[in-house]
PDB file of N, CA and C in Angstrom:
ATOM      1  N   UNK A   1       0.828  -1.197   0.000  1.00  0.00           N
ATOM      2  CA  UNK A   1       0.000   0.000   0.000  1.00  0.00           C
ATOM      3  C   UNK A   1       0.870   1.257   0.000  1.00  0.00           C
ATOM      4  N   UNK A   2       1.867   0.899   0.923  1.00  0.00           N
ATOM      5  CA  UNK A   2       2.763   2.509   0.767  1.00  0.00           C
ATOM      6  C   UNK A   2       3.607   2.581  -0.749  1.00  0.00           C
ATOM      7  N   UNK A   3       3.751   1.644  -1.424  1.00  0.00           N
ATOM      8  CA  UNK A   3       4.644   1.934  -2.376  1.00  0.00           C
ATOM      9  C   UNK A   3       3.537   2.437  -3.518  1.00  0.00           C
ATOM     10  N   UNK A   4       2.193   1.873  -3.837  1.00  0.00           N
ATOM     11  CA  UNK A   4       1.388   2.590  -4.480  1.00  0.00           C
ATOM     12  C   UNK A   4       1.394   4.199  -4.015  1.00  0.00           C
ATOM     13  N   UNK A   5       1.283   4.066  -2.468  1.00  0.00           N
ATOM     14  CA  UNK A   5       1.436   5.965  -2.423  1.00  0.00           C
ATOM     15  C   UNK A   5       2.508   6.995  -2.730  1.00  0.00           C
ATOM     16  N   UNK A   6       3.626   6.041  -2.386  1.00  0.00           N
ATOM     17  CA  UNK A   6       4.649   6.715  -2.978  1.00  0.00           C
ATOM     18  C   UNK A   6       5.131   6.879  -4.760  1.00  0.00           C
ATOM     19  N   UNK A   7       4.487   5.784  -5.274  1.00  0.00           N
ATOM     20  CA  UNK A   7       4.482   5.938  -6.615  1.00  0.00           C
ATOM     21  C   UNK A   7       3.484   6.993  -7.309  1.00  0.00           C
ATOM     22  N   UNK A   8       2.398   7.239  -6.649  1.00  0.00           N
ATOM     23  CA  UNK A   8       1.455   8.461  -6.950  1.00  0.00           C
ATOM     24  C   UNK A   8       2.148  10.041  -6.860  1.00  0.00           C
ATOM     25  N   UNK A   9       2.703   9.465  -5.447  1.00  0.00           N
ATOM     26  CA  UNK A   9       3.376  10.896  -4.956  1.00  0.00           C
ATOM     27  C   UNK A   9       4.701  11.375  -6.214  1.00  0.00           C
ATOM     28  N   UNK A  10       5.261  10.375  -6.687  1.00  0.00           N
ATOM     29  CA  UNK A  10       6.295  10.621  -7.515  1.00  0.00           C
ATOM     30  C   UNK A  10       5.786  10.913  -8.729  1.00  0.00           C
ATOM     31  N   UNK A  11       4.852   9.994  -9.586  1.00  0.00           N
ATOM     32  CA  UNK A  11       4.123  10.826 -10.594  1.00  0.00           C
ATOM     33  C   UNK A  11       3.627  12.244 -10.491  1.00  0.00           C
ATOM     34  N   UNK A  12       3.022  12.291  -9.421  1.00  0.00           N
ATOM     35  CA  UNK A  12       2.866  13.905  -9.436  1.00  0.00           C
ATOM     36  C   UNK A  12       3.813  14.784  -9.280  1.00  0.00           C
ATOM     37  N   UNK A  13       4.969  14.375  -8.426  1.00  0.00           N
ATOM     38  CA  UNK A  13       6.433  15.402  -8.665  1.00  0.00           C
ATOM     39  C   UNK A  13       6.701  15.423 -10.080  1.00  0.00           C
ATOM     40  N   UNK A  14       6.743  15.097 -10.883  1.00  0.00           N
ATOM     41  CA  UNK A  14       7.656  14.548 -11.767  1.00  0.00           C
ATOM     42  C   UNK A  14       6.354  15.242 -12.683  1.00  0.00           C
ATOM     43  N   UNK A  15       5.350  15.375 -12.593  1.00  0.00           N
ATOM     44  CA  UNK A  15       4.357  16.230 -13.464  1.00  0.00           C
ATOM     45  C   UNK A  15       4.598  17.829 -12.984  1.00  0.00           C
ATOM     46  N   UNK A  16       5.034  17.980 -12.011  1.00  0.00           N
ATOM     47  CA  UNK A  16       5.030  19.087 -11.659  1.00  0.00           C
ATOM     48  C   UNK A  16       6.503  19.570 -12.353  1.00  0.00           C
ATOM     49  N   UNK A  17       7.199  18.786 -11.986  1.00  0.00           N
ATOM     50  CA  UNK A  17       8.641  19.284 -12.767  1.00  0.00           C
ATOM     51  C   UNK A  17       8.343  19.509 -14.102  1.00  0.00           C
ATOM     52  N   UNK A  18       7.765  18.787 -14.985  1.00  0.00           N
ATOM     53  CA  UNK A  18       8.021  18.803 -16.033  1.00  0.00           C
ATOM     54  C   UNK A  18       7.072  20.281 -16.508  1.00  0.00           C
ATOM     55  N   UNK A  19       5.700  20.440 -15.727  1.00  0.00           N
ATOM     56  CA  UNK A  19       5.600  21.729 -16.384  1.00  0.00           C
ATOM     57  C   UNK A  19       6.407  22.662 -16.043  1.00  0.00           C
ATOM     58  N   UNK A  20       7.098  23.087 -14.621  1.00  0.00           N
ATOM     59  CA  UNK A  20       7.767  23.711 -14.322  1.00  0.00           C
ATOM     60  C   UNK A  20       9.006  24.115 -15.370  1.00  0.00           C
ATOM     61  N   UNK A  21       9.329  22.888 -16.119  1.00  0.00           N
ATOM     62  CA  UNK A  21      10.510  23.212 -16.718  1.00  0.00           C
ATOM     63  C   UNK A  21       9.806  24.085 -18.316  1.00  0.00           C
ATOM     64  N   UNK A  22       8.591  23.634 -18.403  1.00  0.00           N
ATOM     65  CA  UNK A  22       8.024  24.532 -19.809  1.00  0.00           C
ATOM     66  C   UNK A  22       7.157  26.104 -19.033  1.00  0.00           C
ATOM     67  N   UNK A  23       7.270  25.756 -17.917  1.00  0.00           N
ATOM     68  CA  UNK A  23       6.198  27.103 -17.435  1.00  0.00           C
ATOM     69  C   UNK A  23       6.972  27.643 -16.412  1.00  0.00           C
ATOM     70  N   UNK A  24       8.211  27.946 -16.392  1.00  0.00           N
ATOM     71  CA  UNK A  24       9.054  28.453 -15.554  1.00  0.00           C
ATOM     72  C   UNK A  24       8.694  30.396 -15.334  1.00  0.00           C
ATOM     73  N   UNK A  25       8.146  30.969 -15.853  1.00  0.00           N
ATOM     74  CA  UNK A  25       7.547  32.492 -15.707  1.00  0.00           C
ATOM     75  C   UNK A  25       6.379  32.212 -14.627  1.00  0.00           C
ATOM     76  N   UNK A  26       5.621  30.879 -15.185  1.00  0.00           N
ATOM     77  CA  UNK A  26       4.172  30.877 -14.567  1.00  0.00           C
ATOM     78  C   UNK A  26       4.309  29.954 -12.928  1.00  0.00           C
ATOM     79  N   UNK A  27       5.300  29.601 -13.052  1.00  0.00           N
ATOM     80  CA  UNK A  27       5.625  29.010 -11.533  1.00  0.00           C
ATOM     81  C   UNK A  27       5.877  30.586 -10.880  1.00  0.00           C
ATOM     82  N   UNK A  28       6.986  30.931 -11.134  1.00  0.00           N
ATOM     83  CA  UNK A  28       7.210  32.179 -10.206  1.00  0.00           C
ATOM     84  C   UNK A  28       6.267  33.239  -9.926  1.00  0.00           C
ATOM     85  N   UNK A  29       5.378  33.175 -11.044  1.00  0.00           N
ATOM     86  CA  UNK A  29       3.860  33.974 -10.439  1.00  0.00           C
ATOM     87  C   UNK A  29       3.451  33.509  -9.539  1.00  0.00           C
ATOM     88  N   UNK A  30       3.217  32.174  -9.498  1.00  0.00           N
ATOM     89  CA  UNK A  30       2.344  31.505  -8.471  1.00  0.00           C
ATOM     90  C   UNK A  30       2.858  31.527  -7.672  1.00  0.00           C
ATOM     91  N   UNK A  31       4.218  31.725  -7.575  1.00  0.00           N
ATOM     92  CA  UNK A  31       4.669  31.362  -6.090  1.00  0.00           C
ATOM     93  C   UNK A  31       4.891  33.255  -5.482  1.00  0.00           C
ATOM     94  N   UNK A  32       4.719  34.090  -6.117  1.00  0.00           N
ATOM     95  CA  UNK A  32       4.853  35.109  -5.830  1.00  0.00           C
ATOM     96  C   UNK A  32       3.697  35.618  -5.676  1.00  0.00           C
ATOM     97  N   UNK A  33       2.851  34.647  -5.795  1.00  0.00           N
ATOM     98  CA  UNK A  33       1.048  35.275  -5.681  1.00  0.00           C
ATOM     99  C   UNK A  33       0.599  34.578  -4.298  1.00  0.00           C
ATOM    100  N   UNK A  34       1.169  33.290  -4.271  1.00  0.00           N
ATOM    101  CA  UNK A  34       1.090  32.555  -2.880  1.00  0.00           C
ATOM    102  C   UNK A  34       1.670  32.985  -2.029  1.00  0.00           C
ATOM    103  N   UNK A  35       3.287  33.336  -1.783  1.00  0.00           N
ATOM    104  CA  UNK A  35       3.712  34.188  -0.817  1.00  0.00           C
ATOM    105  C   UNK A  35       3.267  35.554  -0.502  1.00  0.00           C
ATOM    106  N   UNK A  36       2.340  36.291  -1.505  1.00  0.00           N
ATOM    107  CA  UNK A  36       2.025  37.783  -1.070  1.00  0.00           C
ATOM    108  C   UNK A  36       0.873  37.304  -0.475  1.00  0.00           C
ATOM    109  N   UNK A  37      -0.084  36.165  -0.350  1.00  0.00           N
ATOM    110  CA  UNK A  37      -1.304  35.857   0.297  1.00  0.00           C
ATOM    111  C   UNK A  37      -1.281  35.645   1.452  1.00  0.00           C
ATOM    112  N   UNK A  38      -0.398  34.725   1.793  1.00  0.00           N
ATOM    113  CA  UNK A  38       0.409  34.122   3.049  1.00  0.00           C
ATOM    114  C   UNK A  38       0.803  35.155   4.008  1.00  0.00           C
ATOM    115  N   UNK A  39       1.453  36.071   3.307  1.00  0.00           N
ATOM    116  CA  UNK A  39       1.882  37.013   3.855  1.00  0.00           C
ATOM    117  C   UNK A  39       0.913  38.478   4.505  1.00  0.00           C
ATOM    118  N   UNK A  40      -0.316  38.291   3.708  1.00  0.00           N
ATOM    119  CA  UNK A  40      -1.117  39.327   4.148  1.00  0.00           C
ATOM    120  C   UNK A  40      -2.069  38.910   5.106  1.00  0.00           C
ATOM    121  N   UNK A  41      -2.232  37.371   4.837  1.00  0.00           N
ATOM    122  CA  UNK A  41      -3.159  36.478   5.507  1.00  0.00           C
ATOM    123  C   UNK A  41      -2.848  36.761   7.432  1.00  0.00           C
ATOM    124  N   UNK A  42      -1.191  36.437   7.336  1.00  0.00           N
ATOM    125  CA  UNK A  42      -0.600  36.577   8.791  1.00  0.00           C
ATOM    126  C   UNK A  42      -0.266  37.570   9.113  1.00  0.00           C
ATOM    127  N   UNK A  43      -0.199  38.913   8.686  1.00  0.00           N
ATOM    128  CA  UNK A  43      -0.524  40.116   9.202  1.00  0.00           C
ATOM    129  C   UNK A  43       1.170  40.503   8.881  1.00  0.00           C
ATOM    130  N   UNK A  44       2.008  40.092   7.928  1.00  0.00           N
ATOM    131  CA  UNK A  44       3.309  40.353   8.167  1.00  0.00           C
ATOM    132  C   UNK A  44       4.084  39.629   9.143  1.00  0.00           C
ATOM    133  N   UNK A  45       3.449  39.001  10.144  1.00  0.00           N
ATOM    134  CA  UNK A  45       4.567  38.725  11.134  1.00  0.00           C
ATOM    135  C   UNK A  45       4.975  37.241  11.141  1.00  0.00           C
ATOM    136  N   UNK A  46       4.888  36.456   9.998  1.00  0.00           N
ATOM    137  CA  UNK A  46       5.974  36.021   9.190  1.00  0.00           C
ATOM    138  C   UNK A  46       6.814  36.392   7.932  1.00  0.00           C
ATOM    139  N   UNK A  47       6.968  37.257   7.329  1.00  0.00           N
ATOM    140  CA  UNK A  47       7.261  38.033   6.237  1.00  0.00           C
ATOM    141  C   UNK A  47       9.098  37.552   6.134  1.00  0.00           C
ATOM    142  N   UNK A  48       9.848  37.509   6.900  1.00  0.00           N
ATOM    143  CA  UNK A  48      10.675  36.826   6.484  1.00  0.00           C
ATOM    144  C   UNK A  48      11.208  35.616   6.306  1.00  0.00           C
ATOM    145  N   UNK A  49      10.309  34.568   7.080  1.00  0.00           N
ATOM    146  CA  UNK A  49      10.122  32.885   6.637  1.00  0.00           C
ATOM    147  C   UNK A  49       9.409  32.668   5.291  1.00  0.00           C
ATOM    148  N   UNK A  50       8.664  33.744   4.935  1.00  0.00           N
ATOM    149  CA  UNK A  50       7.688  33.226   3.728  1.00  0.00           C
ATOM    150  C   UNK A  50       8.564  33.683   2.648  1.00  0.00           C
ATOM    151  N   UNK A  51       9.717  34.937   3.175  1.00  0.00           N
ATOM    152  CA  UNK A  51      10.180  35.111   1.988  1.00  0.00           C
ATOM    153  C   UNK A  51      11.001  34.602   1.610  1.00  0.00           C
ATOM    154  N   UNK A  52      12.237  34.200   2.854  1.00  0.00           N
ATOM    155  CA  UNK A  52      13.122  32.803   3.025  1.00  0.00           C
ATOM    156  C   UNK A  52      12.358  31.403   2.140  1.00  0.00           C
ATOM    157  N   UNK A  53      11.296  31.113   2.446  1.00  0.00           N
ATOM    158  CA  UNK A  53      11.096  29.863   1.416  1.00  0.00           C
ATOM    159  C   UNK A  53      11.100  30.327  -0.040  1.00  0.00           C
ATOM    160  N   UNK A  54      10.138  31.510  -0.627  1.00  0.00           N
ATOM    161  CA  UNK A  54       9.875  32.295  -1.669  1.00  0.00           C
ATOM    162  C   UNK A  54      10.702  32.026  -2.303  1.00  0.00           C
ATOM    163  N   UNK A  55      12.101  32.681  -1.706  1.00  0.00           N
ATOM    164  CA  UNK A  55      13.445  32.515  -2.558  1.00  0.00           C
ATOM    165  C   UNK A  55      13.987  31.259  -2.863  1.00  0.00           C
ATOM    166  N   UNK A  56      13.880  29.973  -1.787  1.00  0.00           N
ATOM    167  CA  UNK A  56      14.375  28.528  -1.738  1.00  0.00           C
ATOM    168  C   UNK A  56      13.140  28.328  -3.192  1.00  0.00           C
ATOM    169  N   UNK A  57      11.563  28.744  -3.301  1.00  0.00           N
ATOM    170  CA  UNK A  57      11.239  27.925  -4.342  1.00  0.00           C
ATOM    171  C   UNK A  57      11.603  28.430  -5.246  1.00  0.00           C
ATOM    172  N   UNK A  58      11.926  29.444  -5.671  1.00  0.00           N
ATOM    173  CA  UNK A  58      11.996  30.253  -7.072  1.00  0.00           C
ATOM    174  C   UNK A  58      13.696  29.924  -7.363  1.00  0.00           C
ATOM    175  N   UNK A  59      14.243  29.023  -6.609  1.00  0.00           N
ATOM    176  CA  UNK A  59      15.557  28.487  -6.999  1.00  0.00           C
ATOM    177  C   UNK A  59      15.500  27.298  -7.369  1.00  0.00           C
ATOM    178  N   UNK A  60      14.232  26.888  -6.767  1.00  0.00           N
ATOM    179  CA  UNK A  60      14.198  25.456  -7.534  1.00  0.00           C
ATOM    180  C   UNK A  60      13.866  25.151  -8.592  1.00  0.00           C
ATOM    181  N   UNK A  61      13.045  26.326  -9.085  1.00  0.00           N
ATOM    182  CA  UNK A  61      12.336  26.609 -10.635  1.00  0.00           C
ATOM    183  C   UNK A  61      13.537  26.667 -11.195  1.00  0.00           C
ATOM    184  N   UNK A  62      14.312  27.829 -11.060  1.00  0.00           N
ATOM    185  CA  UNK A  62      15.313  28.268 -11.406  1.00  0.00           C
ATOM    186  C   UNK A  62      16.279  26.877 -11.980  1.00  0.00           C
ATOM    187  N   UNK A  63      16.637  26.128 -10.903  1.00  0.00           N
ATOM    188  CA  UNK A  63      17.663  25.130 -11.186  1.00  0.00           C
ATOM    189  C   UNK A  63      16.711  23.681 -12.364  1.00  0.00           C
ATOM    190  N   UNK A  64      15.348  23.406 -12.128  1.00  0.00           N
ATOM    191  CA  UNK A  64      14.752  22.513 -12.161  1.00  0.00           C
ATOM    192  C   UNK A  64      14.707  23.097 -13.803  1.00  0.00           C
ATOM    193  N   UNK A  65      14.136  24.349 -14.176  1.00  0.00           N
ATOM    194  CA  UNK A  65      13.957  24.911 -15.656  1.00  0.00           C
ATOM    195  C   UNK A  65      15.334  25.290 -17.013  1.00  0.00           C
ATOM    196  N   UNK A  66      16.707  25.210 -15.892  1.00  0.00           N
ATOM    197  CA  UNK A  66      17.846  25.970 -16.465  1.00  0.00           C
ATOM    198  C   UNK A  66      17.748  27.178 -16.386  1.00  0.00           C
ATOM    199  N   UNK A  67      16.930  28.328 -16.076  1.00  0.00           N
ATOM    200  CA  UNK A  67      16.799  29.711 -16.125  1.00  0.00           C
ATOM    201  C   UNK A  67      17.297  29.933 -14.912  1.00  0.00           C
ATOM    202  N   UNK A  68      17.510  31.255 -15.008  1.00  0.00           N
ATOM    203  CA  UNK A  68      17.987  32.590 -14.358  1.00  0.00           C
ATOM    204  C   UNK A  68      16.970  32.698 -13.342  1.00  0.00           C
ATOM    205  N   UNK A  69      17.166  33.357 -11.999  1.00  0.00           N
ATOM    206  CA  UNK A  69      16.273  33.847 -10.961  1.00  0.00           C
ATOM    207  C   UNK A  69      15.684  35.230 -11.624  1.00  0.00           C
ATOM    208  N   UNK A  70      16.568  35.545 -12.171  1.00  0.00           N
ATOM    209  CA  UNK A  70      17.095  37.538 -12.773  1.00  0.00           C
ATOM    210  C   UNK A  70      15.439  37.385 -13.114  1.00  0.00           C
ATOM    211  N   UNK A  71      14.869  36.170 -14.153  1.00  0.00           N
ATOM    212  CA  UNK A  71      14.281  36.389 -14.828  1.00  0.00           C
ATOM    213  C   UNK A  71      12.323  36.505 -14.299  1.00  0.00           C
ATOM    214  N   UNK A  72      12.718  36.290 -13.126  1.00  0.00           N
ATOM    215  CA  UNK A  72      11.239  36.026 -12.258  1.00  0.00           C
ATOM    216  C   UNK A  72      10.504  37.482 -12.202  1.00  0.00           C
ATOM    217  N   UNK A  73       9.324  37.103 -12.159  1.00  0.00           N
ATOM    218  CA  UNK A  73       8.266  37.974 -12.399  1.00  0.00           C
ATOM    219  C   UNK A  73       7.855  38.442 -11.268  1.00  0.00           C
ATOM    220  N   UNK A  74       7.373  39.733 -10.584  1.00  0.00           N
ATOM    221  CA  UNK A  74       6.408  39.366  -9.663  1.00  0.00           C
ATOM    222  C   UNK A  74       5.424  39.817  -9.764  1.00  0.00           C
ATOM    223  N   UNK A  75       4.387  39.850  -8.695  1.00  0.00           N
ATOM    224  CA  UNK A  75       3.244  40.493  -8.087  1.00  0.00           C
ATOM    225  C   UNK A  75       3.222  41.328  -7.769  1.00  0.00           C
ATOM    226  N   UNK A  76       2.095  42.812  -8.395  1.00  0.00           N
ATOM    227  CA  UNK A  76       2.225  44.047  -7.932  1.00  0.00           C
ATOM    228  C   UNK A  76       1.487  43.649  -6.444  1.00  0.00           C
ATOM    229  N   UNK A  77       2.231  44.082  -5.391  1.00  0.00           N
ATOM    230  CA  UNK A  77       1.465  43.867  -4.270  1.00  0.00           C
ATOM    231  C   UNK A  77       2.249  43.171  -3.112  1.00  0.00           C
ATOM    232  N   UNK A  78       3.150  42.109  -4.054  1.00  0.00           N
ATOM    233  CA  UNK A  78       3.669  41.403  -3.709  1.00  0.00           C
ATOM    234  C   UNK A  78       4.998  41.997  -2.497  1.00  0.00           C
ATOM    235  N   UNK A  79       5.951  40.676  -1.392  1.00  0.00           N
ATOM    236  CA  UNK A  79       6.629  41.362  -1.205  1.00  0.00           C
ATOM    237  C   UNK A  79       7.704  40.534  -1.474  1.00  0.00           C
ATOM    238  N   UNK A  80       9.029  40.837  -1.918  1.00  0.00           N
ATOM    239  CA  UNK A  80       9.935  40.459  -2.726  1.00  0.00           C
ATOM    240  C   UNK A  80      11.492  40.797  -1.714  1.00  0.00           C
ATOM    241  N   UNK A  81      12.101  39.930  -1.065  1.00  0.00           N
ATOM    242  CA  UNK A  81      13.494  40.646  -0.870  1.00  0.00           C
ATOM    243  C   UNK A  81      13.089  41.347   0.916  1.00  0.00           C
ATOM    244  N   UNK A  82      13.899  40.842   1.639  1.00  0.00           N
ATOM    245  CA  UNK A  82      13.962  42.065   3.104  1.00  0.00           C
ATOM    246  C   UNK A  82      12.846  41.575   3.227  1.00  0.00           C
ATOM    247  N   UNK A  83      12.611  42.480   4.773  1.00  0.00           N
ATOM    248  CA  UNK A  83      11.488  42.828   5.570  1.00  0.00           C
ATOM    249  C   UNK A  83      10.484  43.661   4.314  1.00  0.00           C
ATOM    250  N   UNK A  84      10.526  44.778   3.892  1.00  0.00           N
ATOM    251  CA  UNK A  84       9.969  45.287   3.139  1.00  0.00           C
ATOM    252  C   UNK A  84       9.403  46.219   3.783  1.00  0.00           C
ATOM    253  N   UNK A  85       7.999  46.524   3.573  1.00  0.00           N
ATOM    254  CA  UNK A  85       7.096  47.127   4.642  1.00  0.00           C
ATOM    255  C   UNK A  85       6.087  46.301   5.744  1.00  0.00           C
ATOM    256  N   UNK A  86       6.950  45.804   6.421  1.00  0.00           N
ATOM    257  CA  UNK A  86       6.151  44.843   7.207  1.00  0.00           C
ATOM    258  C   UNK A  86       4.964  43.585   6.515  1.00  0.00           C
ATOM    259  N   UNK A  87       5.817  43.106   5.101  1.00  0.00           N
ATOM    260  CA  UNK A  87       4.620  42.373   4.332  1.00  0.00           C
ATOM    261  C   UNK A  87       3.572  42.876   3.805  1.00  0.00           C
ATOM    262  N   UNK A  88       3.118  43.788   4.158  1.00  0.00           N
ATOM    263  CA  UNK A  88       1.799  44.296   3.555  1.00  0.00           C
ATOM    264  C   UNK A  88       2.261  44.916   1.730  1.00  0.00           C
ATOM    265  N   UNK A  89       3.507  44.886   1.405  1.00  0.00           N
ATOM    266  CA  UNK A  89       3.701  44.877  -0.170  1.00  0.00           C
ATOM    267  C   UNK A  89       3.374  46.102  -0.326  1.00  0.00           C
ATOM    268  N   UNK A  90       3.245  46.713  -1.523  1.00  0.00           N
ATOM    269  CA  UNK A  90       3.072  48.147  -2.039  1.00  0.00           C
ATOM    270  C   UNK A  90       1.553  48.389  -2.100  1.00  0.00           C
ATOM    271  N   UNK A  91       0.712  47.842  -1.832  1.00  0.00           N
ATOM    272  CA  UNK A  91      -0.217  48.407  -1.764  1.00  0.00           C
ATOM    273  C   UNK A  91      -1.238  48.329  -3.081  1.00  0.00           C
ATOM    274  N   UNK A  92      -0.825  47.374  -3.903  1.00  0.00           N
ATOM    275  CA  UNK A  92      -0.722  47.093  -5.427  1.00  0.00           C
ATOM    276  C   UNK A  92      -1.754  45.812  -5.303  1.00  0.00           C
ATOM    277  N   UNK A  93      -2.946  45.690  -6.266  1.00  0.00           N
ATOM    278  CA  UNK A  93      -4.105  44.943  -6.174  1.00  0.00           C
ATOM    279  C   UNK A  93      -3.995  43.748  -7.385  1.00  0.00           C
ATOM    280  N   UNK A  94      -2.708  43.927  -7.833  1.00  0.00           N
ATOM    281  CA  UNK A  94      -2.209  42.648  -8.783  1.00  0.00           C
ATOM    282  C   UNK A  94      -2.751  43.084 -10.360  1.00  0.00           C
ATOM    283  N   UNK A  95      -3.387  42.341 -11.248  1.00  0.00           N
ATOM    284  CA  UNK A  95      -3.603  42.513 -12.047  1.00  0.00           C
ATOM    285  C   UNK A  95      -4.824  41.979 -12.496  1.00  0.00           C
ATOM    286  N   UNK A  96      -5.018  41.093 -11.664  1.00  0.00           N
ATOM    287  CA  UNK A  96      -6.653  40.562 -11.911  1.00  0.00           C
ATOM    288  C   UNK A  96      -7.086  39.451 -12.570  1.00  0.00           C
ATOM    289  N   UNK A  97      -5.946  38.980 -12.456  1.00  0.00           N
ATOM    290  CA  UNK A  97      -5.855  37.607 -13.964  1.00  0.00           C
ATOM    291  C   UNK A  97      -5.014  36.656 -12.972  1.00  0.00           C
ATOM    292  N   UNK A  98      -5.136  35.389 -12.817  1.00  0.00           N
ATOM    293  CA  UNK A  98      -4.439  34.471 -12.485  1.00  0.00           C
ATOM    294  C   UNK A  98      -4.174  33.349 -13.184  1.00  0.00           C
ATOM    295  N   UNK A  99      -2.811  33.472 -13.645  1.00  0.00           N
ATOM    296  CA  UNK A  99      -2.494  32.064 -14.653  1.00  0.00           C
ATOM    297  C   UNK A  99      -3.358  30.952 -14.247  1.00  0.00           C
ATOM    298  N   UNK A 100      -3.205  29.821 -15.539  1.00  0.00           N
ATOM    299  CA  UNK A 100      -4.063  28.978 -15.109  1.00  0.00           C
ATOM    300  C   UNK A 100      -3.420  27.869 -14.476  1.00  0.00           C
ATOM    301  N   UNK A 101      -4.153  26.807 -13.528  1.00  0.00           N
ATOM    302  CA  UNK A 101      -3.443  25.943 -12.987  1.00  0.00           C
ATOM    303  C   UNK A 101      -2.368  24.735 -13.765  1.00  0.00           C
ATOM    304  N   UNK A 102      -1.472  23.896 -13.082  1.00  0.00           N
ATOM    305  CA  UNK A 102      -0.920  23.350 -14.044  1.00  0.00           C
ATOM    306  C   UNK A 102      -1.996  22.280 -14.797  1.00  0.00           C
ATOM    307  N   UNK A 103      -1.258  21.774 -16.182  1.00  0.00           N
ATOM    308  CA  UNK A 103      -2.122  20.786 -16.721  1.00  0.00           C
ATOM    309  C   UNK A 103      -3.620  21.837 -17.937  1.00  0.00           C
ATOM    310  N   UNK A 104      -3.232  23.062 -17.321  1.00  0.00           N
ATOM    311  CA  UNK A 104      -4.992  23.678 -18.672  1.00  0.00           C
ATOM    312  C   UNK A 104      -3.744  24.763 -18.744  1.00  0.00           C
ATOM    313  N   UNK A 105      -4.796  24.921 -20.126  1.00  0.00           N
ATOM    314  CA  UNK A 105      -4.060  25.983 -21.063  1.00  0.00           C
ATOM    315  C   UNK A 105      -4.723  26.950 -20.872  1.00  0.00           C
ATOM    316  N   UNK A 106      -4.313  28.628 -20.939  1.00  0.00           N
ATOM    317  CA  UNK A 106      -4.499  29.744 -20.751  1.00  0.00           C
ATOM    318  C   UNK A 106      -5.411  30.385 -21.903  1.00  0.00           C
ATOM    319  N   UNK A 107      -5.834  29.334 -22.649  1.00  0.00           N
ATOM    320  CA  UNK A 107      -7.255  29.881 -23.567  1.00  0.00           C
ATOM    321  C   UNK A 107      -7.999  28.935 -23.452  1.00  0.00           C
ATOM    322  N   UNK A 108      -9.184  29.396 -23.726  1.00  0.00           N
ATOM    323  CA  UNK A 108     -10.902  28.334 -23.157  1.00  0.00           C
ATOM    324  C   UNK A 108     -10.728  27.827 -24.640  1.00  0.00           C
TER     325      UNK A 108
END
């Protein structure tokens, strides 16, 4: 029974990598849309653990895709780097559009 779960669990890594390595812009949104949520959710007062991981995932894109960190996108709103302003981000309401999840394509 555990090796069926662990074989599920690995198909799904291994799906995730692989879009990651074709959707390497659209990972770092997400993860820059998830850490500015996280971050507003807890009032700031984790803002540098969330951003400490932020950076650990957007290196894994990074290493997992061959690209550059340089090249990551973020979230107006978002908070990126440091303390910042106590997490609460610039004050910026994003853009209103959220890529689509992995696995669907970004036209109906």
């Amino acid at each position: 029974m555990r090796f069926k779960k662990a074989a599920a669990l690995f198909g799904a890594a291994e799906m995730a990598r692989s879009w990651v390595r074709k959707n390497p812009d659209a990972a770092r949104r997400y993860i820059d849309k998830a850490s500015s949520t996280v971050d507003k959710r807890t009032g700031g007062k984790y803002s540098s653990k969330i951003t400490g991981a932020s950076d650990a995932a957007k290196k894994a894109v990074a290493k997992e895709s061959g690209t550059s960190q340089a090249s990551s996108a973020t979230v107006p709103g978002s908070t990126t780097g440091g303390q910042g302003t106590g997490g609460q981000g610039t004050g910026g309401q994003g853009t209103g559009t959220t890529p689509p999840p992995p696995g669907q394509s970004s036209t109906s």
